[in-house]
C-alpha atoms as a PDB file:
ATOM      1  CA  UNK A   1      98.501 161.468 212.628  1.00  0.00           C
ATOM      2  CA  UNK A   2      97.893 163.636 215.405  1.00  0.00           C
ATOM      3  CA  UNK A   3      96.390 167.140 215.377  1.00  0.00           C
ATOM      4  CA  UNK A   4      98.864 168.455 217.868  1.00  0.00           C
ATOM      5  CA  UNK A   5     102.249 167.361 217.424  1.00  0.00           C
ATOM      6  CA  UNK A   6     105.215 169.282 218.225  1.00  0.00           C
ATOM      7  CA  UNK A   7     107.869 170.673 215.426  1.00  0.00           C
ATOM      8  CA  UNK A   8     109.762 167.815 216.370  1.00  0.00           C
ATOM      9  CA  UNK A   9     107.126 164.971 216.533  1.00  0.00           C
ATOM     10  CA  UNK A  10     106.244 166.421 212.644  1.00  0.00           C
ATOM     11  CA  UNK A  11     109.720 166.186 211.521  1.00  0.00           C
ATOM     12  CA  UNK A  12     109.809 162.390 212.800  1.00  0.00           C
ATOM     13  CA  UNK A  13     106.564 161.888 210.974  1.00  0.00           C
ATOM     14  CA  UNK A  14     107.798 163.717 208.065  1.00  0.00           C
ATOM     15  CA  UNK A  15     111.325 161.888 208.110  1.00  0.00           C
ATOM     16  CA  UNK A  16     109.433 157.778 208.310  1.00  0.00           C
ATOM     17  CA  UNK A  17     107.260 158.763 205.558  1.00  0.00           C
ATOM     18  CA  UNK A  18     109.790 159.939 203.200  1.00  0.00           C
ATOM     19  CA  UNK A  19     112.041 156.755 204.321  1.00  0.00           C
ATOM     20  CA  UNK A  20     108.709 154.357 203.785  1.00  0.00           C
ATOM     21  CA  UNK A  21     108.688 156.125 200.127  1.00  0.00           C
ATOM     22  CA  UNK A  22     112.216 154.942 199.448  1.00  0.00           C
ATOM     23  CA  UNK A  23     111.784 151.837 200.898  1.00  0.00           C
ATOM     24  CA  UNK A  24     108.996 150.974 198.787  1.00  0.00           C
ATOM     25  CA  UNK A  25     110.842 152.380 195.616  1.00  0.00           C
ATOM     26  CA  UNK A  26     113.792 150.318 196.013  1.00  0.00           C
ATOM     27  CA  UNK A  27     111.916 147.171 197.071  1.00  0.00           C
ATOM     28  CA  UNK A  28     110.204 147.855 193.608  1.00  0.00           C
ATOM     29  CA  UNK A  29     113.161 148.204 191.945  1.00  0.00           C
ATOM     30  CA  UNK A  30     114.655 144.862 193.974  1.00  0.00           C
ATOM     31  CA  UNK A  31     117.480 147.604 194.978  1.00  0.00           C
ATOM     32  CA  UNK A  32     119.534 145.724 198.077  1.00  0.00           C
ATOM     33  CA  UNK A  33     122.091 147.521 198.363  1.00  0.00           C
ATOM     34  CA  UNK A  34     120.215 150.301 199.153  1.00  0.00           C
ATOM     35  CA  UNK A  35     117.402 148.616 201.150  1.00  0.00           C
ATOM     36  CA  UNK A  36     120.171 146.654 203.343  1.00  0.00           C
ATOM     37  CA  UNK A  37     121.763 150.470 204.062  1.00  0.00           C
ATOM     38  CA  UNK A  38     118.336 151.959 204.997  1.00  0.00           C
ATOM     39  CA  UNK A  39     116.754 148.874 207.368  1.00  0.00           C
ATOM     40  CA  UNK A  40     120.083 149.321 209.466  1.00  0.00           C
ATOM     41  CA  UNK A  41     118.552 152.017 211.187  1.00  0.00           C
ATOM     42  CA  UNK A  42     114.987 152.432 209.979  1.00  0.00           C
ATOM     43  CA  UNK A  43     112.001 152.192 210.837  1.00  0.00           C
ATOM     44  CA  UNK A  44     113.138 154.483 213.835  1.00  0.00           C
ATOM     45  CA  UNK A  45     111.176 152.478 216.758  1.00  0.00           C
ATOM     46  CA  UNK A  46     111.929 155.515 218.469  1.00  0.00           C
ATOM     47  CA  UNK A  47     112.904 159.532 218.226  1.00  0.00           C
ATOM     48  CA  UNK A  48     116.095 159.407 220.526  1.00  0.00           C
ATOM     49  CA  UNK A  49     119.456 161.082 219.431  1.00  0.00           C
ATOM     50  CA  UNK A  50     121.260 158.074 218.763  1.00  0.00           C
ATOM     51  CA  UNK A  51     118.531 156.046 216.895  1.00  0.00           C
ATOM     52  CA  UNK A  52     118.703 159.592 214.362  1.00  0.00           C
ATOM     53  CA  UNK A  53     122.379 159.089 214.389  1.00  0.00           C
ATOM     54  CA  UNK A  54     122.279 156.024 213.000  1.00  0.00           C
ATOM     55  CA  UNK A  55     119.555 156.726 210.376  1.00  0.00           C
ATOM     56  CA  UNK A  56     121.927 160.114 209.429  1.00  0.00           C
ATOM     57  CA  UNK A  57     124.892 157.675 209.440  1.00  0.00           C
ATOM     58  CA  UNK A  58     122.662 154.574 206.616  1.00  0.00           C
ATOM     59  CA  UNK A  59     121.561 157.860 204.817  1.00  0.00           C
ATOM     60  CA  UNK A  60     125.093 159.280 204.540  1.00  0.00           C
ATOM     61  CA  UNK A  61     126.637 156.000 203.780  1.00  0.00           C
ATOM     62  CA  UNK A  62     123.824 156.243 201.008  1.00  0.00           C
ATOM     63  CA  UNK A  63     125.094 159.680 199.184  1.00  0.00           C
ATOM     64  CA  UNK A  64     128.524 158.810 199.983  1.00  0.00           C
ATOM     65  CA  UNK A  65     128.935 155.592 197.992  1.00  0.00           C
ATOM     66  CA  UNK A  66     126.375 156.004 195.525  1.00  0.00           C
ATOM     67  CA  UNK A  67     124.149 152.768 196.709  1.00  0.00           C
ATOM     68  CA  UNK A  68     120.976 153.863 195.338  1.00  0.00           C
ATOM     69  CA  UNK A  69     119.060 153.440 192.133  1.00  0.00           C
ATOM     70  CA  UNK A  70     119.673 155.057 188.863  1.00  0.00           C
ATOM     71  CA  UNK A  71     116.759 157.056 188.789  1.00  0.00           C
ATOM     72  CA  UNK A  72     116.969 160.786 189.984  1.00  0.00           C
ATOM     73  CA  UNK A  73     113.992 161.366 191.785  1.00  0.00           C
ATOM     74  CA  UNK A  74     115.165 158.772 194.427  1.00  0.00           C
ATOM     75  CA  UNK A  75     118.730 160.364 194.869  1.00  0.00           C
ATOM     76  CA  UNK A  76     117.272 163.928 195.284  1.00  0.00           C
ATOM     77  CA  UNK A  77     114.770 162.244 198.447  1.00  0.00           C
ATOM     78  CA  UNK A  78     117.939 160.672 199.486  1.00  0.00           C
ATOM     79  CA  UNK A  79     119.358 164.107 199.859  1.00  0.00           C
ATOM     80  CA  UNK A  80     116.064 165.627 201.088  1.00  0.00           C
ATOM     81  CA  UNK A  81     115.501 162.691 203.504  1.00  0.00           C
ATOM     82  CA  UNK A  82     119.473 162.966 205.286  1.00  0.00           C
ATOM     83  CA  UNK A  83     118.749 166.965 205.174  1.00  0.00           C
ATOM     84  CA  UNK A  84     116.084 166.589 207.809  1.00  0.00           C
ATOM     85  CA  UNK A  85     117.784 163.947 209.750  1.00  0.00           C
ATOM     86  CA  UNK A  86     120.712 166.006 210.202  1.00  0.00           C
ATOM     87  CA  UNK A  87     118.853 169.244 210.530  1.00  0.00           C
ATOM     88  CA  UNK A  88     116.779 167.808 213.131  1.00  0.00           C
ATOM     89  CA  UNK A  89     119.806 166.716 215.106  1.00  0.00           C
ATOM     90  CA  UNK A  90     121.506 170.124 214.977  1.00  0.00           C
ATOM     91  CA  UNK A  91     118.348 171.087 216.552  1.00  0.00           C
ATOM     92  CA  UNK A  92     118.550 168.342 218.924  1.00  0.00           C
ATOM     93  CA  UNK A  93     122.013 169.235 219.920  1.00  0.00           C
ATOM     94  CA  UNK A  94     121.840 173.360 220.419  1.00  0.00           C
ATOM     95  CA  UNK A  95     118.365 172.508 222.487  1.00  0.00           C
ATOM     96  CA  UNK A  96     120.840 170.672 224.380  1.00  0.00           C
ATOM     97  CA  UNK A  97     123.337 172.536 224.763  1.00  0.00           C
ATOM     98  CA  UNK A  98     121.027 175.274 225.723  1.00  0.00           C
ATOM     99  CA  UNK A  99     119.527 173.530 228.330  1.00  0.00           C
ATOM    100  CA  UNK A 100     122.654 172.148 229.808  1.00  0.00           C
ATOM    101  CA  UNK A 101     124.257 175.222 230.167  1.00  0.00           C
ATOM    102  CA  UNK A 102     121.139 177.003 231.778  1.00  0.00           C
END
């Protein structure tokens, strides 16, 4: 990692470690369903809006329908996980905005 990243270069990092975490839980636990959901859109080969949107959109798909293990601990980094993803594009989007209507 670098010593100097930005917020939003430490909220990528942040976000592909947490998703590597899952990832190696549910290959551990041979969960698919799950795995197939997450590789959709990660690892994010970049930091763009729409490559976020479709990580939020695996990781929503995720809570929605329940396609994770049994085990709690990997449901509440689920949650945690989308949270930043989303968070960081509302951030995305007012900077946006707020540059657009400068």
């Amino acid at each position: 990692m670098f010593p100097y990243l930005s917020e939003r270069e430490n909220s990528i990092e942040h976000i592909n470690a947490m998703c590597l975490h899952l990832f190696d839980l549910w290959c551990e636990s041979r969960s698919v369903a799950p795995l197939a959901h997450l590789l959709r859109a990660w690892p994010l080969t970049n930091s763009d809006p729409e490559a976020l949107r479709r990580l939020a959109n695996a990781l929503r798909d995720l809570r929605r329908h329940h396609l994770y293990d049994t085990k709690g601990a990997s449901f509440q980094e689920l949650c945690e996980v989308s949270d930043c993803v989303e968070d960081l594009l509302a951030l995305s989007s007012l900077s946006t905005w707020a540059t657009g209507s400068a």
